[in-house]
Protein backbone atom coordinates (compact mmCIF):
# COMPACT_ATOMS: atom_id res chain seq x y z
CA UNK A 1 27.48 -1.06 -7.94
CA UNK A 2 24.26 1.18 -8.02
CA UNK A 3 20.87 -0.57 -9.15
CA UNK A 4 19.14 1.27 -12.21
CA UNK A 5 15.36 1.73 -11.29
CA UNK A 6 13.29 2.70 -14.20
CA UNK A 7 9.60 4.69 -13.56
CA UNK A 8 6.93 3.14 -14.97
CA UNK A 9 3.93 6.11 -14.76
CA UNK A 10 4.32 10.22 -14.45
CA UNK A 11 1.63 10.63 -11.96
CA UNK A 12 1.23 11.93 -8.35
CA UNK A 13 2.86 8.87 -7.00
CA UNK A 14 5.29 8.55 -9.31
CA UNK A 15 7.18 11.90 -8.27
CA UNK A 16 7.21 10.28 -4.56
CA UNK A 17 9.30 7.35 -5.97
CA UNK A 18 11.70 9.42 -8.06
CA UNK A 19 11.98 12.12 -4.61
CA UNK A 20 12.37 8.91 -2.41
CA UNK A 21 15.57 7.06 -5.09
CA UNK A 22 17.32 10.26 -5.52
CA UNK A 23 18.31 10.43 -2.19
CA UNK A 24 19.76 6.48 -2.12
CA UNK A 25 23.19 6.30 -2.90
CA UNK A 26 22.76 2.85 -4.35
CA UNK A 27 20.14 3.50 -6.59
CA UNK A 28 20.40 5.32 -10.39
CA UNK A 29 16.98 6.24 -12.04
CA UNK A 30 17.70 5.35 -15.79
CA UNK A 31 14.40 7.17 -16.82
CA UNK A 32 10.65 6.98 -17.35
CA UNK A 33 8.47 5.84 -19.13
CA UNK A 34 4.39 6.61 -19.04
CA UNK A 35 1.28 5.76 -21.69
CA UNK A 36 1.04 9.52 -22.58
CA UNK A 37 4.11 10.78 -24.23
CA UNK A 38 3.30 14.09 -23.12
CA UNK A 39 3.51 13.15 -19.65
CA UNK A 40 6.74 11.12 -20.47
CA UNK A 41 8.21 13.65 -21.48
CA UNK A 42 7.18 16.43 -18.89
CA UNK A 43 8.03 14.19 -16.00
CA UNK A 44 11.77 13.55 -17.91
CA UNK A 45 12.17 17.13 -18.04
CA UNK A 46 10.97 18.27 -14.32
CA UNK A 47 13.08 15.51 -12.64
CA UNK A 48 16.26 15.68 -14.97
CA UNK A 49 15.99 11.86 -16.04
CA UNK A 50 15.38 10.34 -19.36
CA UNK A 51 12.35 9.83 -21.10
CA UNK A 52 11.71 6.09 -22.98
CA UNK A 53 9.91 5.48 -26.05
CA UNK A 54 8.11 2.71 -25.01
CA UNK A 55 7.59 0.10 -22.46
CA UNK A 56 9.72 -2.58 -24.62
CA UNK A 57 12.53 0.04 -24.60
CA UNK A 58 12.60 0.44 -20.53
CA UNK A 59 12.61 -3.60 -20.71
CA UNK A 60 15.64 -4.12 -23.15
CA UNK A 61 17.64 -1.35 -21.25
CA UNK A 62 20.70 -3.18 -19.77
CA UNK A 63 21.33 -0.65 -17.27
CA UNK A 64 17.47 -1.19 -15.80
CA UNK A 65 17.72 -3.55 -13.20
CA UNK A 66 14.34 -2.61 -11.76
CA UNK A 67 11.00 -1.83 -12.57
CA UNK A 68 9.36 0.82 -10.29
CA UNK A 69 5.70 0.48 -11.48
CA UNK A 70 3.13 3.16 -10.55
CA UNK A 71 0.64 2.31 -13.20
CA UNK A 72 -3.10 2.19 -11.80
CA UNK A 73 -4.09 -0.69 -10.32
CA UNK A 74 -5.99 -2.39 -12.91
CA UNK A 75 -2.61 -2.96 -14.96
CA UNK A 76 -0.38 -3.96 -12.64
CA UNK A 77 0.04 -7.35 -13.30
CA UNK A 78 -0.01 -7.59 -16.92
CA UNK A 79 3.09 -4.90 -17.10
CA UNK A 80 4.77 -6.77 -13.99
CA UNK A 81 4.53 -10.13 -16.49
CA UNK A 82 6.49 -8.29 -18.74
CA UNK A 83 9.05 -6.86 -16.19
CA UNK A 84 9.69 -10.94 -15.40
CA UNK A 85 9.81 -11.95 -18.66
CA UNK A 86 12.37 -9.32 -19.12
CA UNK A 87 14.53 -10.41 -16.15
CA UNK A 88 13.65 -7.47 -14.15
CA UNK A 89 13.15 -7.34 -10.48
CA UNK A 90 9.69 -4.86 -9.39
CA UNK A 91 8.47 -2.79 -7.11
CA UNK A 92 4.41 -2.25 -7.19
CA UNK A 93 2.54 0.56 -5.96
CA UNK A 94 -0.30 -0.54 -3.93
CA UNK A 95 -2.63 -2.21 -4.35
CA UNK A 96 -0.66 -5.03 -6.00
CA UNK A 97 -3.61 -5.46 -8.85
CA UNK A 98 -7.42 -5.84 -8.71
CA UNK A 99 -7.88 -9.36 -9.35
CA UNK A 100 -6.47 -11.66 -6.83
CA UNK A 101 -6.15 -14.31 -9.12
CA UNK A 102 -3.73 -12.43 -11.42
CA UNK A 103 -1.82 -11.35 -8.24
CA UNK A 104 -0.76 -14.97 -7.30
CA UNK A 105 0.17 -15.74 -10.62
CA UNK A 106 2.95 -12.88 -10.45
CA UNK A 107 3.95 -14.13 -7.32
CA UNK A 108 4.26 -17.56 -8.92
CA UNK A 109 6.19 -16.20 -11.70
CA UNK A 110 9.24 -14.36 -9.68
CA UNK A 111 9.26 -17.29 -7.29
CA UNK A 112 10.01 -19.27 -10.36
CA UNK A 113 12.45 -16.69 -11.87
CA UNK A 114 13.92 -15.88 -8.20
CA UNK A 115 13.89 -12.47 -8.86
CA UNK A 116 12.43 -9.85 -6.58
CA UNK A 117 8.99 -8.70 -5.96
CA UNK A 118 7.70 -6.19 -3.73
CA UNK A 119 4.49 -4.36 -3.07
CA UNK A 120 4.65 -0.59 -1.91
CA UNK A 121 3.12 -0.62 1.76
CA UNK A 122 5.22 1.87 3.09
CA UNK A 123 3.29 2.99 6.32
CA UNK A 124 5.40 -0.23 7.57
CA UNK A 125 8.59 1.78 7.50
CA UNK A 126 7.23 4.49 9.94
CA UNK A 127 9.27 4.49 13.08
CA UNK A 128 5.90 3.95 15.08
CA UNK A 129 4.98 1.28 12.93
CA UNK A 130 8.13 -0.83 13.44
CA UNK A 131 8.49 0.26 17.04
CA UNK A 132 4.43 -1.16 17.44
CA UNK A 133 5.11 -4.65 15.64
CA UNK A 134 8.02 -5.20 17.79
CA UNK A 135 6.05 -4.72 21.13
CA UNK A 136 3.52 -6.99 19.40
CA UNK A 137 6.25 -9.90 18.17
CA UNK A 138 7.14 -9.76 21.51
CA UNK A 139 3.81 -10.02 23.17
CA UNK A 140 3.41 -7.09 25.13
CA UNK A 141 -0.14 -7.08 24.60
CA UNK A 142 -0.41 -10.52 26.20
CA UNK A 143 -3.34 -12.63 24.03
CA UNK A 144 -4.93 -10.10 21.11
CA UNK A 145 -8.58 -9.78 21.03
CA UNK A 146 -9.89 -6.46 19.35
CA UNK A 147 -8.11 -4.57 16.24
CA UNK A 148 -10.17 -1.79 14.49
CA UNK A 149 -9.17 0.42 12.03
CA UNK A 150 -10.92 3.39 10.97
CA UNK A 151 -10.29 5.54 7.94
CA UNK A 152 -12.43 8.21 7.31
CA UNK A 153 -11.29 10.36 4.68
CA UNK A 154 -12.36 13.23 1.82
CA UNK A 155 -11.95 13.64 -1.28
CA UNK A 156 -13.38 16.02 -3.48
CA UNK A 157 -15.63 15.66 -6.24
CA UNK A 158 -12.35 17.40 -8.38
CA UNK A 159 -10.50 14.91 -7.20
CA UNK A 160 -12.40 11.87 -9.08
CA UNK A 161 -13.13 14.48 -11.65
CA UNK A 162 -9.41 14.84 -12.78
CA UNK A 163 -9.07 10.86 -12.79
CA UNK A 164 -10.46 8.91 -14.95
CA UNK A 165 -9.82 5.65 -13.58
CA UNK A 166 -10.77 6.77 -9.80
CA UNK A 167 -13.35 5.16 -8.70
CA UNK A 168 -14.02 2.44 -11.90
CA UNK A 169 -14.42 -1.09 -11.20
CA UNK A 170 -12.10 -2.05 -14.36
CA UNK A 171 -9.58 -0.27 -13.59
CA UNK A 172 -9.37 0.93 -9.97
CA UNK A 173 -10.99 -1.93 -8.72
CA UNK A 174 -12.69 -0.30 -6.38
CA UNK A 175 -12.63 3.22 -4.73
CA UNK A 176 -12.06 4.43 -0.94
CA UNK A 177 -11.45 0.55 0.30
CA UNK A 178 -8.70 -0.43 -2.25
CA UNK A 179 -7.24 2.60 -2.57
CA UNK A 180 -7.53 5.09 0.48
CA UNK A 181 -8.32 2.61 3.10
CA UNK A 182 -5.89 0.04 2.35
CA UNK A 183 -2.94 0.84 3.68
CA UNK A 184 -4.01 0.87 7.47
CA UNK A 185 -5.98 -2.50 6.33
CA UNK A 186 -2.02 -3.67 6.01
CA UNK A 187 -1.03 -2.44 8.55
CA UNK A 188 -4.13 -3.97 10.95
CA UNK A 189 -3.73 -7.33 9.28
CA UNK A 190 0.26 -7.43 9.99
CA UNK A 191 -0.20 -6.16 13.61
CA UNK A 192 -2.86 -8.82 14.37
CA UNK A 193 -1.44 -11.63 12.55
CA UNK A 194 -3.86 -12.04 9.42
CA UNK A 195 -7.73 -11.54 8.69
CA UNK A 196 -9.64 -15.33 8.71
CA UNK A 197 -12.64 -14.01 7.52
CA UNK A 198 -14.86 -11.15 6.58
CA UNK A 199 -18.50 -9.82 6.61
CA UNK A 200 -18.79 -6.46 4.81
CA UNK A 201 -21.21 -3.73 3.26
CA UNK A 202 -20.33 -1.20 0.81
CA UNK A 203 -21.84 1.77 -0.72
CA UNK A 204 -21.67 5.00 -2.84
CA UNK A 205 -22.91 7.46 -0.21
CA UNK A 206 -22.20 10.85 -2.00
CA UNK A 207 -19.84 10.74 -5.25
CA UNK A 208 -20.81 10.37 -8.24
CA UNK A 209 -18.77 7.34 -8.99
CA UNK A 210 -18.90 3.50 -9.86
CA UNK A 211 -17.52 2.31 -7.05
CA UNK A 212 -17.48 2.36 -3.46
CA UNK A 213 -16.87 5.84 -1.20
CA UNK A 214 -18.04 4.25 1.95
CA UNK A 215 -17.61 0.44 3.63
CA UNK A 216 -17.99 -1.16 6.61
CA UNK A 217 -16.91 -4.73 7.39
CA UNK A 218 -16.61 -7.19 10.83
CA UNK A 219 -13.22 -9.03 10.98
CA UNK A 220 -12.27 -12.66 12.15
CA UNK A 221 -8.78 -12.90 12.70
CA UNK A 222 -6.30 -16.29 12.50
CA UNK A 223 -5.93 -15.88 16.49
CA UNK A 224 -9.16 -15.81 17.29
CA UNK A 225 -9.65 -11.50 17.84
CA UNK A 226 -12.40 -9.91 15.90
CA UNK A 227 -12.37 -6.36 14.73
CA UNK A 228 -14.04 -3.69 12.28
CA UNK A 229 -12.66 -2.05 9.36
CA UNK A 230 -14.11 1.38 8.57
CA UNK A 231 -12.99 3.13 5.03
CA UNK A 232 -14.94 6.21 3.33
CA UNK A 233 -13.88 9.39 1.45
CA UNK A 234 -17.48 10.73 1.96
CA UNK A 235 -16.42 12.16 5.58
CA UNK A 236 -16.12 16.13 5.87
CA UNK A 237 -13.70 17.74 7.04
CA UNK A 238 -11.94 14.42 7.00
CA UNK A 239 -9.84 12.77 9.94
CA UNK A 240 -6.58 11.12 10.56
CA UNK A 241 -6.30 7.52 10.26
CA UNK A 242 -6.44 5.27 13.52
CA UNK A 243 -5.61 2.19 14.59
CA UNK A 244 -6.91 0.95 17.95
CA UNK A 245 -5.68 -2.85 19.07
CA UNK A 246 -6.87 -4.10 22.77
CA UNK A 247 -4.93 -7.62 24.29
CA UNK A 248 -5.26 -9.09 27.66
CA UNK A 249 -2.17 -6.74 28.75
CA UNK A 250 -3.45 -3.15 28.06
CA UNK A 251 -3.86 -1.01 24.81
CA UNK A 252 -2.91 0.96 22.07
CA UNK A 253 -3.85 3.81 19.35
CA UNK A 254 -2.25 4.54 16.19
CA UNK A 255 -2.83 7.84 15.08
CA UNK A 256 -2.20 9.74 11.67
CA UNK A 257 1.11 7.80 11.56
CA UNK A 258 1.91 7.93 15.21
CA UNK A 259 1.57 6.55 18.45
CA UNK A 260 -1.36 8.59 20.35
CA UNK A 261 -1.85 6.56 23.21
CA UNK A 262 -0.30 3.26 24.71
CA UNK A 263 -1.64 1.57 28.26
CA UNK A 264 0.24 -1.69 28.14
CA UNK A 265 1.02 -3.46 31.48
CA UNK A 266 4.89 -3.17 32.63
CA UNK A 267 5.20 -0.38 30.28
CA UNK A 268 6.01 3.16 30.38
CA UNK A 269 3.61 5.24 28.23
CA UNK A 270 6.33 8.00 27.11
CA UNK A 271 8.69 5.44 25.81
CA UNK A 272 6.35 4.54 23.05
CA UNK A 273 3.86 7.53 22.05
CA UNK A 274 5.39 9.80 19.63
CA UNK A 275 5.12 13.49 20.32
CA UNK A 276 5.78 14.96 16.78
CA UNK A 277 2.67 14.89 13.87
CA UNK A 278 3.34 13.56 10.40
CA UNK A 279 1.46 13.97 7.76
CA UNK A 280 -1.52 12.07 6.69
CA UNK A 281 -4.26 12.11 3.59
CA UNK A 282 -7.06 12.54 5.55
CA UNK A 283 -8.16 15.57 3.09
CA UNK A 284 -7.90 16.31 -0.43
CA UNK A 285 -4.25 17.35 -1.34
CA UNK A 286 -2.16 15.57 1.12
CA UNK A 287 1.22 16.50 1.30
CA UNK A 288 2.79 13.07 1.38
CA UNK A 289 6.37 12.68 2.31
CA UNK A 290 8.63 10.42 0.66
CA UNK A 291 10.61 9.61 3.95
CA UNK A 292 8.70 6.61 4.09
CA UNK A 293 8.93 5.37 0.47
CA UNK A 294 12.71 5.83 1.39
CA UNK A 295 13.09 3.30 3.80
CA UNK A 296 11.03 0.61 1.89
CA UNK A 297 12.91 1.30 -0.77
CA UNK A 298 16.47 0.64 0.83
CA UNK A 299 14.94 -2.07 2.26
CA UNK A 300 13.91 -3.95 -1.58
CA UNK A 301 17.56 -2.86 -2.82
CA UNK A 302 18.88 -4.46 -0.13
CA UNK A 303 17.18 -7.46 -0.99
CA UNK A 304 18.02 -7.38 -4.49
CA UNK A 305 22.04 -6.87 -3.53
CA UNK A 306 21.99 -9.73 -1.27
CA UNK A 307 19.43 -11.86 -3.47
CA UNK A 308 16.74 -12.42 -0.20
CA UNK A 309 13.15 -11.47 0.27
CA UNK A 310 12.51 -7.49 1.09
CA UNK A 311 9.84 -6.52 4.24
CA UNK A 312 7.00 -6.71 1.88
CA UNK A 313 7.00 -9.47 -0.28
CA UNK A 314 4.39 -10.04 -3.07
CA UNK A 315 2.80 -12.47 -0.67
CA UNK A 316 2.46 -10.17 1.98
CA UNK A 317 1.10 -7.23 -0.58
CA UNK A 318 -1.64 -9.68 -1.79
CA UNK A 319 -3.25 -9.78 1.76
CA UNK A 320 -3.87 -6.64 2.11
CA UNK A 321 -5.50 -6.93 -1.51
CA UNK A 322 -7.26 -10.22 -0.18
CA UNK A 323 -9.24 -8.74 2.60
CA UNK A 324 -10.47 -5.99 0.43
CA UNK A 325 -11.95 -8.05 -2.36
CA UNK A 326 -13.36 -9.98 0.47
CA UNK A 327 -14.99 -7.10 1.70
CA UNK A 328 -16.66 -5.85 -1.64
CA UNK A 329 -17.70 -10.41 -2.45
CA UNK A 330 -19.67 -9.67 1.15
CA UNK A 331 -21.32 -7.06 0.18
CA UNK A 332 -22.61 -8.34 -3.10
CA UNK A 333 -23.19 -11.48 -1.80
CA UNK A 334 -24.97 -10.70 1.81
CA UNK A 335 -22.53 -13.26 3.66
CA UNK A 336 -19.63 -14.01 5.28
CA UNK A 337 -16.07 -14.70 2.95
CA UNK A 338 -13.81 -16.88 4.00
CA UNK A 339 -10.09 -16.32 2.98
CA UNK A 340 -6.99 -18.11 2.48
């Protein structure tokens, strides 16, 4: 029996999750639903799907298993309360809210209700990603020691401009860290095994914005291996995300999405580079495929069918979310955060 998945948002990302469910044969979008009605109703109408009245409508559906939420950040949680109170399982866009706090508190609640929860981290899914992980799981890298990750983005003036929750502390929680930066933060923290602490600085180097469009931060991981994080849409023309992790057995870089170079001992290179690009949002209007949002997605219905945990559960989509708010208590602070 197909799962209905209702949208909860008729923005950018929002089109990515209807592209990515239309093309699973066990999934059955029973509509949208947005906070403008114009929007609602636009979105219903380019996609073919129906438009809801209201939130409480999309919750008392019978045929909406699901909650696809792709809300900004800043409301997140208090809509994903209402999903479990509802009896819904829920997917969340990244990142899983802006307040930690309120983050563990969802995860409490669909432990309690054991119904699904999963946080959208689909870079994961890649086949570079998965292919990396493994290697690592299996300790091809011998003893980890140094993983960087570097992020150094654009985005336009526009692009804040036409968003006016980009870039706000209430709402955003942030700006190129939380949002831009953060999934290759997931990624670096589930290669090397989790982030023990961090020392950070943040700034607003060029856009006129709240929040942060450049940050820096030294990372102490569980096993011992440090690390930097680098994350900025202030850098022109813009470049593709990378990855770089160094063990006692050789090396790797992770490229725009792919594997650029790998010097491991007992390994041959060509069976783990990648030779075809993917895209990437290192500049303004990124074309982002949904191939990836695919996969995760087969992976949480999966879960839901057979009642386990997906990939990404809302534990491991708080991490992520942890390091970052470490990052930006560092900066304000002057000092080293410990985390969890």
């Amino acid at each position: 029996m197909a799962l209905g998945v209702a949208i909860i948002g008729a923005g950018m990302i929002a089109n990515i999750h209807v592209t990515a469910l239309q093309e699973i044969p066990g999934a059955r979008i029973t509509g949208v639903w947005s906070r403008n009605a114009e929007a609602t109703a636009k979105f219903a109408a380019k996609h073919g799907i129906k438009a809801f009245k209201s939130y409480e409508d999309v919750l008392a559906d019978a045929k909406t298993d699901i909650i696809s939420l792709c809300l900004p950040p800043g409301l997140h949680v208090d809509f994903g309360l209402q999903a479990a109170a509802a009896g819904k399982h829920l997917i969340v866009e990244k990142p899983m809210d802006i307040d930690a706090a309120k983050a563990r508190r969802l995860i409490e609640v669909y432990r309690a209700k054991n119904l699904v929860l999963s946080v959208i981290f689909q870079n994961r899914f890649t086949p570079a990603a998965q292919r990396v992980k493994a290697a690592l799981d299996a300790g091809l890298l011998g003893r980890l020691i140094l993983g960087d990750a570097y992020v150094k983005w654009y985005r336009s003036p526009e692009y804040y401009a036409n968003g006016a929750w980009r870039g706000t502390w209430n709402i955003e929680g942030g700006g190129a860290l939380i949002n831009q930066a953060i999934h290759t933060i997931d990624l670096l923290q589930w290669f090397m095994g989790g982030v023990k602490s961090v020392s950070g600085m943040i700034k607003t180097s060029i856009h006129k914005i709240e929040t942060e469009d450049l940050g820096v931060a030294a990372v102490e991981y569980h096993n011992g291996a440090l690390g930097v994080i680098e994350g900025s849409t202030a850098i022109t023309p813009g470049y593709k995300e990378r990855i770089e992790i160094h063990g006692t057995k050789g090396s790797f870089i992770l490229e725009g999405g792919i594997v650029k170079e790998w010097k491991v001992e007992g390994c041959r290179e060509e069976d783990y580079i990648d030779t075809q690009p993917i895209s990437y949002g290192a500049t303004n209007s990124p074309a982002i495929s949904s191939v990836n949002h695919k996969a995760q997605m087969l992976d949480i219905l999966r879960a839901v069918e057979q009642g386990k945990d997906p990939l990404v559960t809302g534990e491991e989509g708080l991490k992520s979310l942890e390091i970052v708010l470490g990052i930006y208590e560092s900066s304000r602070k002057g000092q080293k955060i410990q985390l969890a």
